[in-house]
N, C-alpha and C. Protein backbone atom coordinates (compact mmCIF):
# COMPACT_ATOMS: atom_id res chain seq x y z
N UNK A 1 116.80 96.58 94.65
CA UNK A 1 117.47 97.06 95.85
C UNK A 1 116.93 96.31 97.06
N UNK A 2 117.69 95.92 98.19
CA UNK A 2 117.21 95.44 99.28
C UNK A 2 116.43 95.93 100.54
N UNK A 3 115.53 95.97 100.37
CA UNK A 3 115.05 96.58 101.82
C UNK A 3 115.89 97.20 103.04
N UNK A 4 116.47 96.41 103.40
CA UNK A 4 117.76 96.77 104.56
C UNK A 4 118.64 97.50 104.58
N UNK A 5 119.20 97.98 102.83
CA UNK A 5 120.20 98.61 102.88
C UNK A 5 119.72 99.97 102.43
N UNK A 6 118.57 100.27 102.25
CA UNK A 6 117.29 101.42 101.71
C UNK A 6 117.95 102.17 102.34
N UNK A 7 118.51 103.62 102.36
CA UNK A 7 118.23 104.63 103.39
C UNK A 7 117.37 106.14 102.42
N UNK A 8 117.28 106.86 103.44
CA UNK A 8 116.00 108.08 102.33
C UNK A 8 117.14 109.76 102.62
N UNK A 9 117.04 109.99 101.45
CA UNK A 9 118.04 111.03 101.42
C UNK A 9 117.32 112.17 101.33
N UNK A 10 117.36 113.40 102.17
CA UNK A 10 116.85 114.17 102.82
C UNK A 10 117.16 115.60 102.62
N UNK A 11 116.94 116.87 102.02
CA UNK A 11 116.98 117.95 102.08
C UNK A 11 117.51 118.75 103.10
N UNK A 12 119.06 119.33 103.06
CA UNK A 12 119.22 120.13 104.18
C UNK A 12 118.65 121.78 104.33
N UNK A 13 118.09 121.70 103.53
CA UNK A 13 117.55 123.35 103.04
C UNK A 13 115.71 123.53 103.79
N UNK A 14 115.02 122.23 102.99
CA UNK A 14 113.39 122.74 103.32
C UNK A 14 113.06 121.36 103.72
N UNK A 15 113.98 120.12 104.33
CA UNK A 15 113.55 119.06 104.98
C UNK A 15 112.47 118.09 103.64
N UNK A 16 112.67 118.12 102.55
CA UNK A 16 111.36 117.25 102.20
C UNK A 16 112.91 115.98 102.08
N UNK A 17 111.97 114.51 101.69
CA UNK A 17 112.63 113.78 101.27
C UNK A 17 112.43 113.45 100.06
N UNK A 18 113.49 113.43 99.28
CA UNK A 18 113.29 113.11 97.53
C UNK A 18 114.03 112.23 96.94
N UNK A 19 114.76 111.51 97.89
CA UNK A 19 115.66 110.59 96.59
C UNK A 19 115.58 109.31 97.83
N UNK A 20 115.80 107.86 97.54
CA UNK A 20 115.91 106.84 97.95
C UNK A 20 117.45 106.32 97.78
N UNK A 21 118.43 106.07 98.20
CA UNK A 21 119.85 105.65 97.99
C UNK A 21 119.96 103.50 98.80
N UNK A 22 120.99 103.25 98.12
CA UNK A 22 121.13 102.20 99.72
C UNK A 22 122.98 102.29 99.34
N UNK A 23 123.22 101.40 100.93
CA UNK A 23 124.44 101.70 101.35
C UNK A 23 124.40 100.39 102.10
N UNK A 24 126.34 100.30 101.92
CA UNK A 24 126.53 99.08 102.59
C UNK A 24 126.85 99.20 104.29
N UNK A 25 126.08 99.00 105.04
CA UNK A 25 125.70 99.73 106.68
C UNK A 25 127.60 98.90 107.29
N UNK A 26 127.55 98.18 106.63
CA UNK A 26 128.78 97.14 107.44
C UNK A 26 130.07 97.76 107.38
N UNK A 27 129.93 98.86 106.34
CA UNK A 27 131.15 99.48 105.86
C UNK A 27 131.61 100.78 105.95
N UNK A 28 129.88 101.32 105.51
CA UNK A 28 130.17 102.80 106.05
C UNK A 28 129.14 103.34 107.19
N UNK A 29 130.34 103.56 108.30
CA UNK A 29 129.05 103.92 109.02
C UNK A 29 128.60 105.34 109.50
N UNK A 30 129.86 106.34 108.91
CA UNK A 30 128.62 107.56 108.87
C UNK A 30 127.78 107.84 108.09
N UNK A 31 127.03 108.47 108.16
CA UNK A 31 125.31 109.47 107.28
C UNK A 31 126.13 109.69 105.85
N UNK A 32 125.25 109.36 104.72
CA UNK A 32 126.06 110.18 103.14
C UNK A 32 125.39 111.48 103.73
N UNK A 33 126.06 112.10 102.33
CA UNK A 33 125.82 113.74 102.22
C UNK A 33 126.10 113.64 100.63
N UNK A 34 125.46 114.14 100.13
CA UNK A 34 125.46 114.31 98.39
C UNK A 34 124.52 115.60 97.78
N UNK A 35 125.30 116.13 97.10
CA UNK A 35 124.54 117.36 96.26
C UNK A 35 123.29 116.81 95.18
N UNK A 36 122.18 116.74 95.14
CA UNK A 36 120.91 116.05 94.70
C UNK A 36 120.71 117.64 94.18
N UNK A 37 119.36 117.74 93.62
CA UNK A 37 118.08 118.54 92.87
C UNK A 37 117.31 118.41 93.76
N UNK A 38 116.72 119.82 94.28
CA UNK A 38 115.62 119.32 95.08
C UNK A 38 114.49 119.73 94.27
N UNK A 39 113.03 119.32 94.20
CA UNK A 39 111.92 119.99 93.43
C UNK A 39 111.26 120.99 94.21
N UNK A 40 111.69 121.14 95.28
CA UNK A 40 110.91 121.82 96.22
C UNK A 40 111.68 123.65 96.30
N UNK A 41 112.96 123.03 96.10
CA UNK A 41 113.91 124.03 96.06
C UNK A 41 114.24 124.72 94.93
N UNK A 42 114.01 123.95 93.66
CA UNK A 42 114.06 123.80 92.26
C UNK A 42 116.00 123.92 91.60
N UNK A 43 116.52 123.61 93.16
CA UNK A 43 118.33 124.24 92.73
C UNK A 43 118.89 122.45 93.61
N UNK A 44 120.32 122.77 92.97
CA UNK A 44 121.01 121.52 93.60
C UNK A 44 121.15 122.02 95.23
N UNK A 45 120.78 120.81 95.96
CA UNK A 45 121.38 121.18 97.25
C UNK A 45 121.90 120.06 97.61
N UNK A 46 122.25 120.29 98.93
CA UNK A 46 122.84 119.10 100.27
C UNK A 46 121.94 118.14 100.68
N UNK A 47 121.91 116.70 100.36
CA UNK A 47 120.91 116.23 100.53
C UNK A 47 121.87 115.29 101.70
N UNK A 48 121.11 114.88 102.92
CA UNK A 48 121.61 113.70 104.21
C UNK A 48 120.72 113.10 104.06
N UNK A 49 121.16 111.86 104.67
CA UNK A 49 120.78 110.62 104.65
C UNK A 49 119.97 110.82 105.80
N UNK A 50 118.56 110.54 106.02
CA UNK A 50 117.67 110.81 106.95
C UNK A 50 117.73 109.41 107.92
């Protein structure tokens, strides 16, 4: 993966960060939003792109 296109995908529930994604910035330019696992939460949640 490229450094540049790294973004850190983020917990909307208890704020930790747990997953690493990348994205093409040239193309899309709002925030993802994706249903992830959180470990903190131990349930699927809403994870944003921090």
């Amino acid at each position: 993966m490229s450094q540049d296109n790294l973004i850190k995908m983020k917990c909307v529930e208890c704020g930790e960060i747990n997953y690493y994604s990348s994205k093409n910035k040239k193309l899309i330019k709002e925030k993802l939003e994706m249903q992830k696992h959180c470990s903190r939460c131990k349930k699927h949640t809403k994870h944003k792109e921090a």
